[in-house]
PDB file of N, CA and C in Angstrom:
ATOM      1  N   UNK A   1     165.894 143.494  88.092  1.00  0.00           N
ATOM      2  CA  UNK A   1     167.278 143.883  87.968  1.00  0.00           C
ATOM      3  C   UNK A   1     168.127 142.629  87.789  1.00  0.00           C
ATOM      4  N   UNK A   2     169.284 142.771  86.653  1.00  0.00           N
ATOM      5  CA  UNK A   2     169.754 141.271  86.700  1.00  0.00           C
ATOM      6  C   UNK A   2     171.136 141.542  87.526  1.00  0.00           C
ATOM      7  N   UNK A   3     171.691 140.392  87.898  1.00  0.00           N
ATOM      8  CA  UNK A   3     173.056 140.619  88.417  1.00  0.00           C
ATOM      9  C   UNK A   3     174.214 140.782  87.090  1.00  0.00           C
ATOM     10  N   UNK A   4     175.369 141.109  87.276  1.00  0.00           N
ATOM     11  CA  UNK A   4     176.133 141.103  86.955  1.00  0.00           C
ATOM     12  C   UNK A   4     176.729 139.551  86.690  1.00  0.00           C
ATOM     13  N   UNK A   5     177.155 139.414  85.401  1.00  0.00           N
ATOM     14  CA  UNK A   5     178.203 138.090  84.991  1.00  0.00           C
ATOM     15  C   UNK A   5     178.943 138.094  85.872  1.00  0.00           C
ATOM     16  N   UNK A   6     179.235 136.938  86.325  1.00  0.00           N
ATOM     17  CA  UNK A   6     180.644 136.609  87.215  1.00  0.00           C
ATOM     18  C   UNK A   6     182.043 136.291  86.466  1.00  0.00           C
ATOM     19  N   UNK A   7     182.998 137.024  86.894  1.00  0.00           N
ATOM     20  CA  UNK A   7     184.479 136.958  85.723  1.00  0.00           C
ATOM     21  C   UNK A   7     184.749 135.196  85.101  1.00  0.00           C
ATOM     22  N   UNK A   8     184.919 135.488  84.236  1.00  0.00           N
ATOM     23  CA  UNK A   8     185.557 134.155  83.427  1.00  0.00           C
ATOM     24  C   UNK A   8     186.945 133.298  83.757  1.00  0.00           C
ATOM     25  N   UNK A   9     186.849 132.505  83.812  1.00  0.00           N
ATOM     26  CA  UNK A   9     188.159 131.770  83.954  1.00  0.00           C
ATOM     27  C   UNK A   9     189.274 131.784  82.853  1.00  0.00           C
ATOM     28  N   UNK A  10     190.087 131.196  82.965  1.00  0.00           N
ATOM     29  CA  UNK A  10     191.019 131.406  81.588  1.00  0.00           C
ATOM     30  C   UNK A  10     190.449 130.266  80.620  1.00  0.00           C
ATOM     31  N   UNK A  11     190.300 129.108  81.185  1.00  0.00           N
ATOM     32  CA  UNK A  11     189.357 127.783  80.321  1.00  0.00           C
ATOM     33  C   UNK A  11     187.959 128.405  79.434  1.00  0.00           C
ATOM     34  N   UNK A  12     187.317 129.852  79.794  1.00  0.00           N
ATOM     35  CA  UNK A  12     186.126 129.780  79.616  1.00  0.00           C
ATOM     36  C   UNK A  12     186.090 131.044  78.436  1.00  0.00           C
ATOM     37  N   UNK A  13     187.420 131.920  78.884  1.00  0.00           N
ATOM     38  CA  UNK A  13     187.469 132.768  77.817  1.00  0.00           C
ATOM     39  C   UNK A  13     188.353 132.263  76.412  1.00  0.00           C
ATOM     40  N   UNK A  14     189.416 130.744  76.796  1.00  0.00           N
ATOM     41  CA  UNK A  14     189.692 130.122  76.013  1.00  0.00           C
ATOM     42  C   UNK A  14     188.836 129.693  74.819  1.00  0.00           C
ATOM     43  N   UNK A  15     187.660 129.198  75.655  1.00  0.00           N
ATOM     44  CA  UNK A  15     186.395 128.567  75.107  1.00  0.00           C
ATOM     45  C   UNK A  15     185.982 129.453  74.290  1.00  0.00           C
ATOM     46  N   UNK A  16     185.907 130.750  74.519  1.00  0.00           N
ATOM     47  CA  UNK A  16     185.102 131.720  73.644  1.00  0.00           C
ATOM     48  C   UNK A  16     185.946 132.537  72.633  1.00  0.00           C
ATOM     49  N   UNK A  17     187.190 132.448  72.447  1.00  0.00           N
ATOM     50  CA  UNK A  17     187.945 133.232  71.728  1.00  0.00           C
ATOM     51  C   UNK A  17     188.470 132.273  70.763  1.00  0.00           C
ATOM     52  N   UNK A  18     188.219 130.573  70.995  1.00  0.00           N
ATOM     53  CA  UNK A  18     188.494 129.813  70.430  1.00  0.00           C
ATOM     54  C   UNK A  18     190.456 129.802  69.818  1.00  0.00           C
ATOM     55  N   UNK A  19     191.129 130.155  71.109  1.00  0.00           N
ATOM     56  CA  UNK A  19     192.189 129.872  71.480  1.00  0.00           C
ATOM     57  C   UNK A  19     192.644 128.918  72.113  1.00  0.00           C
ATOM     58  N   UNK A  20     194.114 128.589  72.585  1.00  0.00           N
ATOM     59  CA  UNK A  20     194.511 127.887  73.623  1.00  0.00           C
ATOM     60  C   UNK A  20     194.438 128.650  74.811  1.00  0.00           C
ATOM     61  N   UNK A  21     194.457 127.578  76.141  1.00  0.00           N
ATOM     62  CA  UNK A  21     194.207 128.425  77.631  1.00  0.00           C
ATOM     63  C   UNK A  21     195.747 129.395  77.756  1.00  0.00           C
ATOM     64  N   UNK A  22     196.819 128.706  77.230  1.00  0.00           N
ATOM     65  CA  UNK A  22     198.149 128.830  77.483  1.00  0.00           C
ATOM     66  C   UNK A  22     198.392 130.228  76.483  1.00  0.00           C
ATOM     67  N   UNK A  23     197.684 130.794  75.020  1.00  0.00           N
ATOM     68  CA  UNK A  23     197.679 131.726  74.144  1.00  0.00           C
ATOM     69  C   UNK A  23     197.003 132.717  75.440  1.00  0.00           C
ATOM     70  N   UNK A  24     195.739 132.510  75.990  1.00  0.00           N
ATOM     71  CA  UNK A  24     195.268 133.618  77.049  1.00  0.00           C
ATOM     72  C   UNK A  24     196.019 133.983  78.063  1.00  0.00           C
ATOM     73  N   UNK A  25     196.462 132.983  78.555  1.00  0.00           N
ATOM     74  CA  UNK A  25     197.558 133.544  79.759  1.00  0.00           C
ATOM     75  C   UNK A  25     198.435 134.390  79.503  1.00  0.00           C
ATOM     76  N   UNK A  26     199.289 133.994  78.191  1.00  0.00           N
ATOM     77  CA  UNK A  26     200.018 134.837  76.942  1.00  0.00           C
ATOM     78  C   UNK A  26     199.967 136.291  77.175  1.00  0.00           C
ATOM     79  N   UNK A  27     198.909 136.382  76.765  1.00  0.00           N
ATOM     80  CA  UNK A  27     197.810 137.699  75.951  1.00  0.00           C
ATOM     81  C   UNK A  27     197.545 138.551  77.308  1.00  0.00           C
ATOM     82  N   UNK A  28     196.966 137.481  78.702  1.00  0.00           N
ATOM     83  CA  UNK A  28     197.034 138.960  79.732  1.00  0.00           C
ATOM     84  C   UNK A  28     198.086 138.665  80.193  1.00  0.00           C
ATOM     85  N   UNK A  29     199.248 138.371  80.565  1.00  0.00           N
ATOM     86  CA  UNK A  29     200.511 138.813  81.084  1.00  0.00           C
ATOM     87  C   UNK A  29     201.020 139.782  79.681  1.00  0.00           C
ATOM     88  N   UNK A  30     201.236 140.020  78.771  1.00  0.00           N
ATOM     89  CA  UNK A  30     201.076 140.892  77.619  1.00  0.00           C
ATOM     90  C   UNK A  30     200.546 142.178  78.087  1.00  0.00           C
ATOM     91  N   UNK A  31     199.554 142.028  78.399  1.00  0.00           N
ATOM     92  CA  UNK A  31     198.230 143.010  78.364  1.00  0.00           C
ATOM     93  C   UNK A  31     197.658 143.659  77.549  1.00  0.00           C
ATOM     94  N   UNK A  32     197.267 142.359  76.326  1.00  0.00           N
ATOM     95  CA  UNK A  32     196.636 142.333  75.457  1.00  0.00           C
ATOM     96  C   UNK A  32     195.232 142.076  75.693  1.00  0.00           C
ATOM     97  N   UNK A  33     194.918 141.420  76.290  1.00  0.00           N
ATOM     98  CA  UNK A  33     193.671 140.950  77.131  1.00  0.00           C
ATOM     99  C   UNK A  33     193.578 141.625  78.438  1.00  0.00           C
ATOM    100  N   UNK A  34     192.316 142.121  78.662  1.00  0.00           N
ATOM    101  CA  UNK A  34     192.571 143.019  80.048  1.00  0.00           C
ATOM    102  C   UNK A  34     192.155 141.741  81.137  1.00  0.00           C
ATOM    103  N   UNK A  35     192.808 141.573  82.392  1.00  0.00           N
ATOM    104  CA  UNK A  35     192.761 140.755  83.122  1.00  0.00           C
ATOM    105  C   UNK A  35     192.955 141.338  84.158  1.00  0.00           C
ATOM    106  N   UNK A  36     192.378 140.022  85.648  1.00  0.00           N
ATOM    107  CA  UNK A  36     192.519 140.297  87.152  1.00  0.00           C
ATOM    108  C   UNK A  36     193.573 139.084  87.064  1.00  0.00           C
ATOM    109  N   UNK A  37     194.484 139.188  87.683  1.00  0.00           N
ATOM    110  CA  UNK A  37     194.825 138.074  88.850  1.00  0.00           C
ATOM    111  C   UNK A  37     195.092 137.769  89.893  1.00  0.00           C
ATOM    112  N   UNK A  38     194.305 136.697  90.501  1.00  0.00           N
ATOM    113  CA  UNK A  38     194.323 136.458  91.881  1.00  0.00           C
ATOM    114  C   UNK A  38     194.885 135.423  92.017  1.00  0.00           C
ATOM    115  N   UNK A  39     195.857 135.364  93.005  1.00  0.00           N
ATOM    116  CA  UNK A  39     197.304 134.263  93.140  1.00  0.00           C
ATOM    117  C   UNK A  39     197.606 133.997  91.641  1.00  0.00           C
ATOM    118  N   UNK A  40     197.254 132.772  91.483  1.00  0.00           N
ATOM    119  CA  UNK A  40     197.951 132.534  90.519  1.00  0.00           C
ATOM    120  C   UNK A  40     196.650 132.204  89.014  1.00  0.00           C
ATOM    121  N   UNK A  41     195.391 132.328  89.314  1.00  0.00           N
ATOM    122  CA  UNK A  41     194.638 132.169  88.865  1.00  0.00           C
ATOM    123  C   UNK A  41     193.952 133.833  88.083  1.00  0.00           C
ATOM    124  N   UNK A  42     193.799 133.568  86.621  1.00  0.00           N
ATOM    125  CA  UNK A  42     193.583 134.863  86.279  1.00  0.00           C
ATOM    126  C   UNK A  42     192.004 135.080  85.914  1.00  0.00           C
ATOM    127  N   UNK A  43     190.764 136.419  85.821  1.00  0.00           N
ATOM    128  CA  UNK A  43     189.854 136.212  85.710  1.00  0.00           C
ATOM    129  C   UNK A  43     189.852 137.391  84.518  1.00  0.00           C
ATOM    130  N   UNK A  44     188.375 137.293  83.726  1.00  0.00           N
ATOM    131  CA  UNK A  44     188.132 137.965  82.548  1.00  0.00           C
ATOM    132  C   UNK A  44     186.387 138.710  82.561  1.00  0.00           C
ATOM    133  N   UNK A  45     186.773 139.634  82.159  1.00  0.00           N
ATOM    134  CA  UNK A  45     184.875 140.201  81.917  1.00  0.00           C
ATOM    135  C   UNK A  45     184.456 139.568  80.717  1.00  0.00           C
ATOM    136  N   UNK A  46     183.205 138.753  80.963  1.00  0.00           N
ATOM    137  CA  UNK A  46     182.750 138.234  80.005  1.00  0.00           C
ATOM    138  C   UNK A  46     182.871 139.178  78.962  1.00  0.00           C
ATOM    139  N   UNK A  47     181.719 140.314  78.934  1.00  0.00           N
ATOM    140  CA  UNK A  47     181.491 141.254  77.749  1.00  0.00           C
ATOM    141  C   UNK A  47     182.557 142.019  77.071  1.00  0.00           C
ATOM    142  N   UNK A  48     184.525 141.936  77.639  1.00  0.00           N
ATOM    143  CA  UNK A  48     185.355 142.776  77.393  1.00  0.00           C
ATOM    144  C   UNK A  48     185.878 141.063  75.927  1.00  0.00           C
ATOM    145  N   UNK A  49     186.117 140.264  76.677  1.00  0.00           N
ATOM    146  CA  UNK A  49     185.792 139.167  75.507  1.00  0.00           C
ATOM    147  C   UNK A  49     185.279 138.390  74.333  1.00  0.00           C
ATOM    148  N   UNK A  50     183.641 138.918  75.181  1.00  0.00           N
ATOM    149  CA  UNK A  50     182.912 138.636  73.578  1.00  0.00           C
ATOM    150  C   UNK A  50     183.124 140.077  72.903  1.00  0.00           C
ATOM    151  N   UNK A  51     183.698 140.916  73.636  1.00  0.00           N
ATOM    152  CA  UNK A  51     183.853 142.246  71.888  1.00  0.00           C
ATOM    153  C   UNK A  51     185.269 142.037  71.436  1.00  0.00           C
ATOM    154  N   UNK A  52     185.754 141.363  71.639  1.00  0.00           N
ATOM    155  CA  UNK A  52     187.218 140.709  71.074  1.00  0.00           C
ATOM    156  C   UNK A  52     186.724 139.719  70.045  1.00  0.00           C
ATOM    157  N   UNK A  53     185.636 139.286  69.832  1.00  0.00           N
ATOM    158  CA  UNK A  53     185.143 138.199  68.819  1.00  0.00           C
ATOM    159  C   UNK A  53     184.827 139.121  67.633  1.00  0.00           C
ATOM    160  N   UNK A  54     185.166 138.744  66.553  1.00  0.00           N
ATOM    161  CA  UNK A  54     185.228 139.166  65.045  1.00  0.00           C
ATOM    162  C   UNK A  54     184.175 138.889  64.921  1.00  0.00           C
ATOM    163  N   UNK A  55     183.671 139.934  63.882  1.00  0.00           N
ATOM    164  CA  UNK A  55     182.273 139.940  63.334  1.00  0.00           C
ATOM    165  C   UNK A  55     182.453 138.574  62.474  1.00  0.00           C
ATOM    166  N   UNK A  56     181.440 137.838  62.261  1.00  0.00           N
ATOM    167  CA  UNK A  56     180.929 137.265  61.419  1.00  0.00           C
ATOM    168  C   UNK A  56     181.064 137.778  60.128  1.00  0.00           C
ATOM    169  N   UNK A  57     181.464 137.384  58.928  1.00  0.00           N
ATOM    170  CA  UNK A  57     181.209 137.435  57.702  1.00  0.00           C
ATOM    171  C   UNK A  57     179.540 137.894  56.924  1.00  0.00           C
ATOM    172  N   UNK A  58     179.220 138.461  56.471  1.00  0.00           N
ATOM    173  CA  UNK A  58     178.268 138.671  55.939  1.00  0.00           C
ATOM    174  C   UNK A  58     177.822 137.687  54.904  1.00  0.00           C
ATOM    175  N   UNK A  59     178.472 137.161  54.035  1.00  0.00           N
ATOM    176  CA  UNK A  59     178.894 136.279  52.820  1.00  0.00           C
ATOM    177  C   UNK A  59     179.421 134.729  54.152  1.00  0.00           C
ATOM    178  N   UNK A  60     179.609 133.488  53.259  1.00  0.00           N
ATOM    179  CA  UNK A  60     180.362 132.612  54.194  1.00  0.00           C
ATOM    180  C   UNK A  60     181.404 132.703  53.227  1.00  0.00           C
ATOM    181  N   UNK A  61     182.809 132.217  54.108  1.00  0.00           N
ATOM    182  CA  UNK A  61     184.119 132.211  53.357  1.00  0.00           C
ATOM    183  C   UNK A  61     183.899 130.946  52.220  1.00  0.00           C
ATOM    184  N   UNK A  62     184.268 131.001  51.046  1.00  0.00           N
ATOM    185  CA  UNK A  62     184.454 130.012  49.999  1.00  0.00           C
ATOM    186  C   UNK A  62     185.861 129.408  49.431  1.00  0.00           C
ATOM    187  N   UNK A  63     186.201 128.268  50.338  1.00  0.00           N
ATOM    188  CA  UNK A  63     187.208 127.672  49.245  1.00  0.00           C
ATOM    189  C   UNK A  63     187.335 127.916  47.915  1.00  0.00           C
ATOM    190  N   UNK A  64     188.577 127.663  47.348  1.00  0.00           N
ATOM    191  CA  UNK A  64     189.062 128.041  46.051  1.00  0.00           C
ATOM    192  C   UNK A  64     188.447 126.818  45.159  1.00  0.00           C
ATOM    193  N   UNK A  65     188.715 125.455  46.071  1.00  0.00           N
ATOM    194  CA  UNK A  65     188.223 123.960  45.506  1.00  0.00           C
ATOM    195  C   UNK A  65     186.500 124.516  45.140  1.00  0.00           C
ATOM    196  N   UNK A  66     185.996 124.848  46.491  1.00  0.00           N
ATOM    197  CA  UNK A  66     183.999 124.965  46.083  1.00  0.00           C
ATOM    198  C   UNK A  66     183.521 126.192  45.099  1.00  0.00           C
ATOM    199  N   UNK A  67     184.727 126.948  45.005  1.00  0.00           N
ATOM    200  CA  UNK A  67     184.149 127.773  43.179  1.00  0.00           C
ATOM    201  C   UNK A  67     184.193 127.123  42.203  1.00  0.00           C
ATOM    202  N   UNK A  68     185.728 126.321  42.057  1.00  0.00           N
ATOM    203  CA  UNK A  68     185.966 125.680  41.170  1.00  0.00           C
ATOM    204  C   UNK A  68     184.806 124.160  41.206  1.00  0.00           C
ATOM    205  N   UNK A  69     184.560 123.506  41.673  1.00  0.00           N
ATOM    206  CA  UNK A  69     183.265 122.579  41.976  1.00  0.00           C
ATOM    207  C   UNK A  69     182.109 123.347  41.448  1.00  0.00           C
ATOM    208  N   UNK A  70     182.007 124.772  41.866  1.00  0.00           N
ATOM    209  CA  UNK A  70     181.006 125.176  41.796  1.00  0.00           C
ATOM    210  C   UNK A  70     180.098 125.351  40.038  1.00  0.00           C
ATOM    211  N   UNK A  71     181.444 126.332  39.738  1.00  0.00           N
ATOM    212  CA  UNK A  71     182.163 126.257  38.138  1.00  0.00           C
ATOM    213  C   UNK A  71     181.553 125.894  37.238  1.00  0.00           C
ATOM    214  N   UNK A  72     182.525 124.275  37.641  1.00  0.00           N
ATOM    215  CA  UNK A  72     182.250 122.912  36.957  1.00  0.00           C
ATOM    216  C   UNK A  72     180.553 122.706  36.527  1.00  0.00           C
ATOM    217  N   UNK A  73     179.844 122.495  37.528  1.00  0.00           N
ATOM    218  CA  UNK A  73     178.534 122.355  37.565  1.00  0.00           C
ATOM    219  C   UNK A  73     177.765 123.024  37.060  1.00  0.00           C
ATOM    220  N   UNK A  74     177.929 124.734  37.225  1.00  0.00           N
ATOM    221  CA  UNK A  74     177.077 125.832  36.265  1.00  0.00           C
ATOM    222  C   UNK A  74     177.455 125.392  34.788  1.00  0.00           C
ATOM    223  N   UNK A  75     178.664 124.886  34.575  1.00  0.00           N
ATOM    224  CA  UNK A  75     179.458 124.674  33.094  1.00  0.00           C
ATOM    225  C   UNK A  75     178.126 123.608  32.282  1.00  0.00           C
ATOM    226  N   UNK A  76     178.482 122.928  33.436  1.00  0.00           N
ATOM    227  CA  UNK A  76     177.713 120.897  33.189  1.00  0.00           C
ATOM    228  C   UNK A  76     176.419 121.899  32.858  1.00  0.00           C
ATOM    229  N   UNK A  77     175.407 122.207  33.619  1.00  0.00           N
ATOM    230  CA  UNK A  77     174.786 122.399  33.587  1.00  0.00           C
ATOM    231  C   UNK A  77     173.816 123.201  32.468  1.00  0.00           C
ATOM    232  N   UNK A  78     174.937 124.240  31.920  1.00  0.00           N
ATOM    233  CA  UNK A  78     174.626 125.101  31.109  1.00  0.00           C
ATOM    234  C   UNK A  78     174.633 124.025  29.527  1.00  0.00           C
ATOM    235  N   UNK A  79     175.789 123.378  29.463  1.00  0.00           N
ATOM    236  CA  UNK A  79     175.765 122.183  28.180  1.00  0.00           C
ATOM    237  C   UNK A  79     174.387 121.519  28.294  1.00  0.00           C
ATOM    238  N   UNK A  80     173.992 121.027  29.090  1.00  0.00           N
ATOM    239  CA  UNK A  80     173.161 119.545  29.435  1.00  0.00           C
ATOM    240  C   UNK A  80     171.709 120.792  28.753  1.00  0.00           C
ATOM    241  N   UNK A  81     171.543 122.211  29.154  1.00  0.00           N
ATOM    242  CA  UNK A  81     170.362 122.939  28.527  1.00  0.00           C
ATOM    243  C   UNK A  81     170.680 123.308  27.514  1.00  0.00           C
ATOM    244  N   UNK A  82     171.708 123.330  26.992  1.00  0.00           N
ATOM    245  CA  UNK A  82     172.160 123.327  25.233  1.00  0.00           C
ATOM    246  C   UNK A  82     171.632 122.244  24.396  1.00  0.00           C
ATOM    247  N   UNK A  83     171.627 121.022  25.174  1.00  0.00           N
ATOM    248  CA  UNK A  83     171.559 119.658  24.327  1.00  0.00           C
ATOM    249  C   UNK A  83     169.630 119.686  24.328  1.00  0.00           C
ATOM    250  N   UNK A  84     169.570 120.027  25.200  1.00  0.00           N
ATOM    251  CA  UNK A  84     167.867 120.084  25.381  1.00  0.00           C
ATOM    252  C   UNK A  84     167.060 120.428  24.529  1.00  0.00           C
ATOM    253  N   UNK A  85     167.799 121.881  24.169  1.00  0.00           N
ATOM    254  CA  UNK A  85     167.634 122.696  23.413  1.00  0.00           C
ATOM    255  C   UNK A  85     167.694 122.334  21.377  1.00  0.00           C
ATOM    256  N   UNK A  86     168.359 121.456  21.558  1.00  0.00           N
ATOM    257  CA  UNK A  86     169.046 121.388  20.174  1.00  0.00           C
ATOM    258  C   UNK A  86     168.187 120.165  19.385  1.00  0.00           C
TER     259      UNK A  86
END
C-alpha cells in the first residue's frame, strides 16, 4: 500500500506549473487553484496540479525563423540534385 503525497508548498507547485510563487498565491486567494491555508502558509495536492499541466504537443512547436531555415535548405538542396542531374 503506498502512502499518500504530502501537500505541496507554494515554491513546489510554483516549480511545477512553471509560474511565479507570487502568480500561485494569486491564483489560490482567487480560487483558481484549489488550496489549504495554514496561518499564513498555503498547501496544494500534488495530483490537483499536475492536471493543471497542459498536454504536451503532439508535433513540437516550430518557429516561423526554423520553417523558413528549413525552406531554404529543402530549396538548396533540391538545386544542388538538379545540378547532379544535368
Amino acid at each position: 500500500m503506498t502512502q499518500p503525497e504530502s501537500p505541496w508548498t507554494v515554491s513546489e507547485a510554483a516549480c511545477w506549473l512553471k509560474r511565479s510563487e507570487e502568480w500561485v498565491r494569486e491564483q489560490a486567494r482567487a480560487e483558481k487553484i484549489p488550496g489549504v491555508r495554514f496561518g499564513r502558509e498555503w498547501r496544494f495536492d500534488p495530483a490537483v496540479i499536475r492536471a493543471m499541466i497542459p498536454a504536451q504537443p503532439a508535433e513540437p512547436i516550430r518557429s516561423d525563423l526554423a520553417r523558413t531555415l528549413e525552406a531554404r535548405l529543402n530549396a538548396s538542396a533540391a538545386r544542388i540534385a538538379l545540378r547532379r542531374t544535368s
